[in-house]
C-alpha atoms as a PDB file:
ATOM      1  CA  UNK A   1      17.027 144.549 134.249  1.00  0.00           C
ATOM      2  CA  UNK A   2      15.828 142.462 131.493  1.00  0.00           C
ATOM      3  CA  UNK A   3      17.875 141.624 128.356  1.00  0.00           C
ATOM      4  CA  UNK A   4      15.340 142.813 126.022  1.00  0.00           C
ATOM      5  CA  UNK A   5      15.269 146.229 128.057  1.00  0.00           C
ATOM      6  CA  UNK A   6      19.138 146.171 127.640  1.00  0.00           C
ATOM      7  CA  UNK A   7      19.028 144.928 123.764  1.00  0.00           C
ATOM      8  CA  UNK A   8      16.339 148.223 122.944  1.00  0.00           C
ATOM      9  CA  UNK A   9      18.543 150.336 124.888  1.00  0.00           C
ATOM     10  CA  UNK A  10      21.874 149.668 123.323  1.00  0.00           C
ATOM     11  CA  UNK A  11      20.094 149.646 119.893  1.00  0.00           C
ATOM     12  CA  UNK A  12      18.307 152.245 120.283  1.00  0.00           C
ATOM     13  CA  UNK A  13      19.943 154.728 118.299  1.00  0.00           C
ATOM     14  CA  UNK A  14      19.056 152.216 115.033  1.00  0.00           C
ATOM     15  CA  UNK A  15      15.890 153.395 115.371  1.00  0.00           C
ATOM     16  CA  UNK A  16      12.852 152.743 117.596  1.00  0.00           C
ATOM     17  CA  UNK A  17      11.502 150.304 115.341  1.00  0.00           C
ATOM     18  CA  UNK A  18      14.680 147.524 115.044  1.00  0.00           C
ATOM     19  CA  UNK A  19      15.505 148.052 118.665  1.00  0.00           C
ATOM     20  CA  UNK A  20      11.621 147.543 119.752  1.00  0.00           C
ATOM     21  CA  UNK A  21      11.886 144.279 117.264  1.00  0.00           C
ATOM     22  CA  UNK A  22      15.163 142.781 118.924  1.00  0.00           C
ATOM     23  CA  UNK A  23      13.979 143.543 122.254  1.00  0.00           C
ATOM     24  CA  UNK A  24      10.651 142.103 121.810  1.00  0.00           C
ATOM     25  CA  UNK A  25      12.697 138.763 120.502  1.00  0.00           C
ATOM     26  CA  UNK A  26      14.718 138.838 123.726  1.00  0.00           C
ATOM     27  CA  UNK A  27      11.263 139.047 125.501  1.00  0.00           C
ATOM     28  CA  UNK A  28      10.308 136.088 123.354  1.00  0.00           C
ATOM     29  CA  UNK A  29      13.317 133.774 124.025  1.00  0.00           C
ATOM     30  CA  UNK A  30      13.105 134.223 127.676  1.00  0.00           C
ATOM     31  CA  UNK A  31       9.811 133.158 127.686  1.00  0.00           C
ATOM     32  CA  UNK A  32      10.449 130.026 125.773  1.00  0.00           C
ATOM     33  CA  UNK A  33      13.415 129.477 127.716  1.00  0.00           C
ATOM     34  CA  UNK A  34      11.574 129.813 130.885  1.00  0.00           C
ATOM     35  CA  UNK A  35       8.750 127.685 129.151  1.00  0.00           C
ATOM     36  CA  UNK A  36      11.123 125.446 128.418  1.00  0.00           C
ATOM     37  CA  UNK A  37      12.823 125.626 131.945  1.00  0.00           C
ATOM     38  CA  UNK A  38       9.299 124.689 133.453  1.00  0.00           C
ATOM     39  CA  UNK A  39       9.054 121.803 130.862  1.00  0.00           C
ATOM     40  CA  UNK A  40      12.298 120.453 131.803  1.00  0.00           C
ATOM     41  CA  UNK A  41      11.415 120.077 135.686  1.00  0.00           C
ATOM     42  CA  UNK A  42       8.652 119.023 134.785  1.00  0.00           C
ATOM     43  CA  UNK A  43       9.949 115.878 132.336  1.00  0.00           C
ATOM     44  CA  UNK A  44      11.963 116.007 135.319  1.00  0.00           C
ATOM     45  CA  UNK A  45       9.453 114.987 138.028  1.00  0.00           C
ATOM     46  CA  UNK A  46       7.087 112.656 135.561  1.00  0.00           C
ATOM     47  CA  UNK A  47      10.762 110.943 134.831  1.00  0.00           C
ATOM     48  CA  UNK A  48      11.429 110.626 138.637  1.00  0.00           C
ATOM     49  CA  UNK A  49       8.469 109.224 139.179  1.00  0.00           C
ATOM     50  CA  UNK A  50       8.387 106.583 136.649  1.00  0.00           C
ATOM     51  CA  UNK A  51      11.526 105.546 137.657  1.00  0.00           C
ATOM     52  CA  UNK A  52      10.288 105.041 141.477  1.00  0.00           C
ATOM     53  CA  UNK A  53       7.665 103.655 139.970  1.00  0.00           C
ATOM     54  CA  UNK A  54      10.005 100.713 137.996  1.00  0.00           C
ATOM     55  CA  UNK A  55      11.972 100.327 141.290  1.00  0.00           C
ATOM     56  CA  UNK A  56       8.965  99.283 143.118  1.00  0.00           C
ATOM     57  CA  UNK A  57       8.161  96.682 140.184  1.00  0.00           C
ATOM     58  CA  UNK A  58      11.883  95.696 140.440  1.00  0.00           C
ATOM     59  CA  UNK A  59      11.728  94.914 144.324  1.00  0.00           C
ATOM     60  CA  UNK A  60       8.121  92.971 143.725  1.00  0.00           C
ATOM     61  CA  UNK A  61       9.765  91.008 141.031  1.00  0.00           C
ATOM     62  CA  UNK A  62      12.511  90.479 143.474  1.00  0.00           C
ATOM     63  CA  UNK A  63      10.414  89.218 146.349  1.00  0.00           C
ATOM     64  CA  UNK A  64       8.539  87.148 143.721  1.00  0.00           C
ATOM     65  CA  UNK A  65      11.515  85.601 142.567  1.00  0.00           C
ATOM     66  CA  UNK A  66      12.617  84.844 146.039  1.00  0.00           C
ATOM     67  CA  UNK A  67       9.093  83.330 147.338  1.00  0.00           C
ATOM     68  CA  UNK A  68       9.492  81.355 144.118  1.00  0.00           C
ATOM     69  CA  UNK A  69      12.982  80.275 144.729  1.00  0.00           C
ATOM     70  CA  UNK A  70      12.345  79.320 148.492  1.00  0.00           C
ATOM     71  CA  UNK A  71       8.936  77.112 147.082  1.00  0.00           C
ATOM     72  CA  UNK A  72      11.200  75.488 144.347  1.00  0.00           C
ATOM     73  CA  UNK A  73      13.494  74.552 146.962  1.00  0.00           C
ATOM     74  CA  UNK A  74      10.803  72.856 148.992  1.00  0.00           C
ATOM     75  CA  UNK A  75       9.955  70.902 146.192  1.00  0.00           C
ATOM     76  CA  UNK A  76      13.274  69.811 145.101  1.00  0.00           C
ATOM     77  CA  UNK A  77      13.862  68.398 148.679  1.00  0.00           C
ATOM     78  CA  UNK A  78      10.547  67.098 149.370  1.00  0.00           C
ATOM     79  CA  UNK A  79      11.544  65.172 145.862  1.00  0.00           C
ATOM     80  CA  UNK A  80      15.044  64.387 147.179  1.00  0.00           C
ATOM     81  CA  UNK A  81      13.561  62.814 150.485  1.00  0.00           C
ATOM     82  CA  UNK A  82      10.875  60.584 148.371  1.00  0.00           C
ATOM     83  CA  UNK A  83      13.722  59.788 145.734  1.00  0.00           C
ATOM     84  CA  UNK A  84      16.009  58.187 149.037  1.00  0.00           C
ATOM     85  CA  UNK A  85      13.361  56.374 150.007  1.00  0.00           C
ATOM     86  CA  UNK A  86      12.608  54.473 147.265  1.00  0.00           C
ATOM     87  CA  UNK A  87      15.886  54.088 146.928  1.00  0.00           C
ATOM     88  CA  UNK A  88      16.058  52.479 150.908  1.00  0.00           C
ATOM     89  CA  UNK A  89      13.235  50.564 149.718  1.00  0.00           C
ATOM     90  CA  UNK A  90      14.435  49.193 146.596  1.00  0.00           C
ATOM     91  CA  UNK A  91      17.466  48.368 148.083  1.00  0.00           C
ATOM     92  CA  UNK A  92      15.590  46.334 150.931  1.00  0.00           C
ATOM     93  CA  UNK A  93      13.465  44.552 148.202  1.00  0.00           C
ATOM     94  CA  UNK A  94      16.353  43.406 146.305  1.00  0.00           C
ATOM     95  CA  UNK A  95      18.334  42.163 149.370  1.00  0.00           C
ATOM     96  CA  UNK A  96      15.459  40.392 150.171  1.00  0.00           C
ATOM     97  CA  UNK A  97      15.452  38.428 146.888  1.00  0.00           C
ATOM     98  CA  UNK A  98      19.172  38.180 147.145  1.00  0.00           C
ATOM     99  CA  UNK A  99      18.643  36.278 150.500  1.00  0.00           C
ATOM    100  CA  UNK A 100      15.731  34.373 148.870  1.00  0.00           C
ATOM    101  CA  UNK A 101      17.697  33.474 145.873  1.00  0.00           C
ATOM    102  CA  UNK A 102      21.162  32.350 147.372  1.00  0.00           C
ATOM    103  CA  UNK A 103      19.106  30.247 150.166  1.00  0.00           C
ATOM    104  CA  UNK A 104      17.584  28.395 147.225  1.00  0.00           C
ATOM    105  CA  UNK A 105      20.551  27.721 145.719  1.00  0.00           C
ATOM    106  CA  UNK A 106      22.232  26.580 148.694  1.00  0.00           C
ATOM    107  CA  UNK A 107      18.780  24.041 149.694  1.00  0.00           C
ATOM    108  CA  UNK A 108      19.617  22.810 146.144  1.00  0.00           C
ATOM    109  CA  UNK A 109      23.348  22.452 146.245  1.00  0.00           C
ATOM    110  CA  UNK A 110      22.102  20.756 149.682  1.00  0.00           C
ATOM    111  CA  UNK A 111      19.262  18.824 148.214  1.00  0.00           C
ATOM    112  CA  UNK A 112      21.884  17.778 145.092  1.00  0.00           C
ATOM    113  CA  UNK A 113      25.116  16.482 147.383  1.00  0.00           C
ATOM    114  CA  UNK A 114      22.511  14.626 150.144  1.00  0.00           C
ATOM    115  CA  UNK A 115      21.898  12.716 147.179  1.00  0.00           C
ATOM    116  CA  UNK A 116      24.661  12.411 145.893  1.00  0.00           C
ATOM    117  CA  UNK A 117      26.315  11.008 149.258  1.00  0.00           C
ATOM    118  CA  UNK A 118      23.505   8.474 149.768  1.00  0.00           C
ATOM    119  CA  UNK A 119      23.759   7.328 146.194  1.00  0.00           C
ATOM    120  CA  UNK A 120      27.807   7.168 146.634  1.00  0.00           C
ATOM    121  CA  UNK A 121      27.330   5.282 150.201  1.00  0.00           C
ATOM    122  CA  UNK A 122      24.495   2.209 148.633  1.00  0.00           C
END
């Protein structure tokens, strides 16, 4: 039994007219509370699936940022590698024109005390 069917029975002896009026109102807020029931599950369900909907965007971001994470980290050591060799080269390059430099100075020092000695020995 409904509560508008209880509401016109209990005030009934007011008078058909009030009890017909409250009960009708009873009718009235169970409707919009079962309207509103219905409204709810439905938010409900729209909510649910927006938020499935966000957690699919959240995973593709995720893989995104991973693919992109995995590429920068390619680059960085394909940069590292090129960085150590020019490095190895440099370093070769300048040993080289050490080797070239102190075997200059030592033909001069050479060059400088031969004549020295024959200039000290006539």
């Amino acid at each position: 039994m409904g509560y508008a069917l209880k509401l016109y029975e209990a005030f009934q002896d007011l008078g058909k007219d009030k009890a017909t009026i409250l009960a009708e109102f009873a009718e009235y807020v169970e409707s919009r509370k079962a309207a509103t029931s219905q409204e709810l599950k439905e938010a409900e369900l729209r909510l649910q699936k927006e938020i499935e909907g966000v957690r699919l965007e959240v995973e593709q971001v995720r893989k995104e940022l991973k693919e992109t994470e995995l590429g920068l980290q390619k680059e960085i050591e394909g940069v590292r590698l090129g960085l150590q060799k020019e490095i190895e080269k440099t370093r070769a390059d300048i040993l080289k024109w050490m080797f070239i430099f102190w075997a200059s100075q030592l033909a001069t020092w050479t060059g400088i005390l031969i004549g020295a000695l024959k200039w000290l020995l006539h």
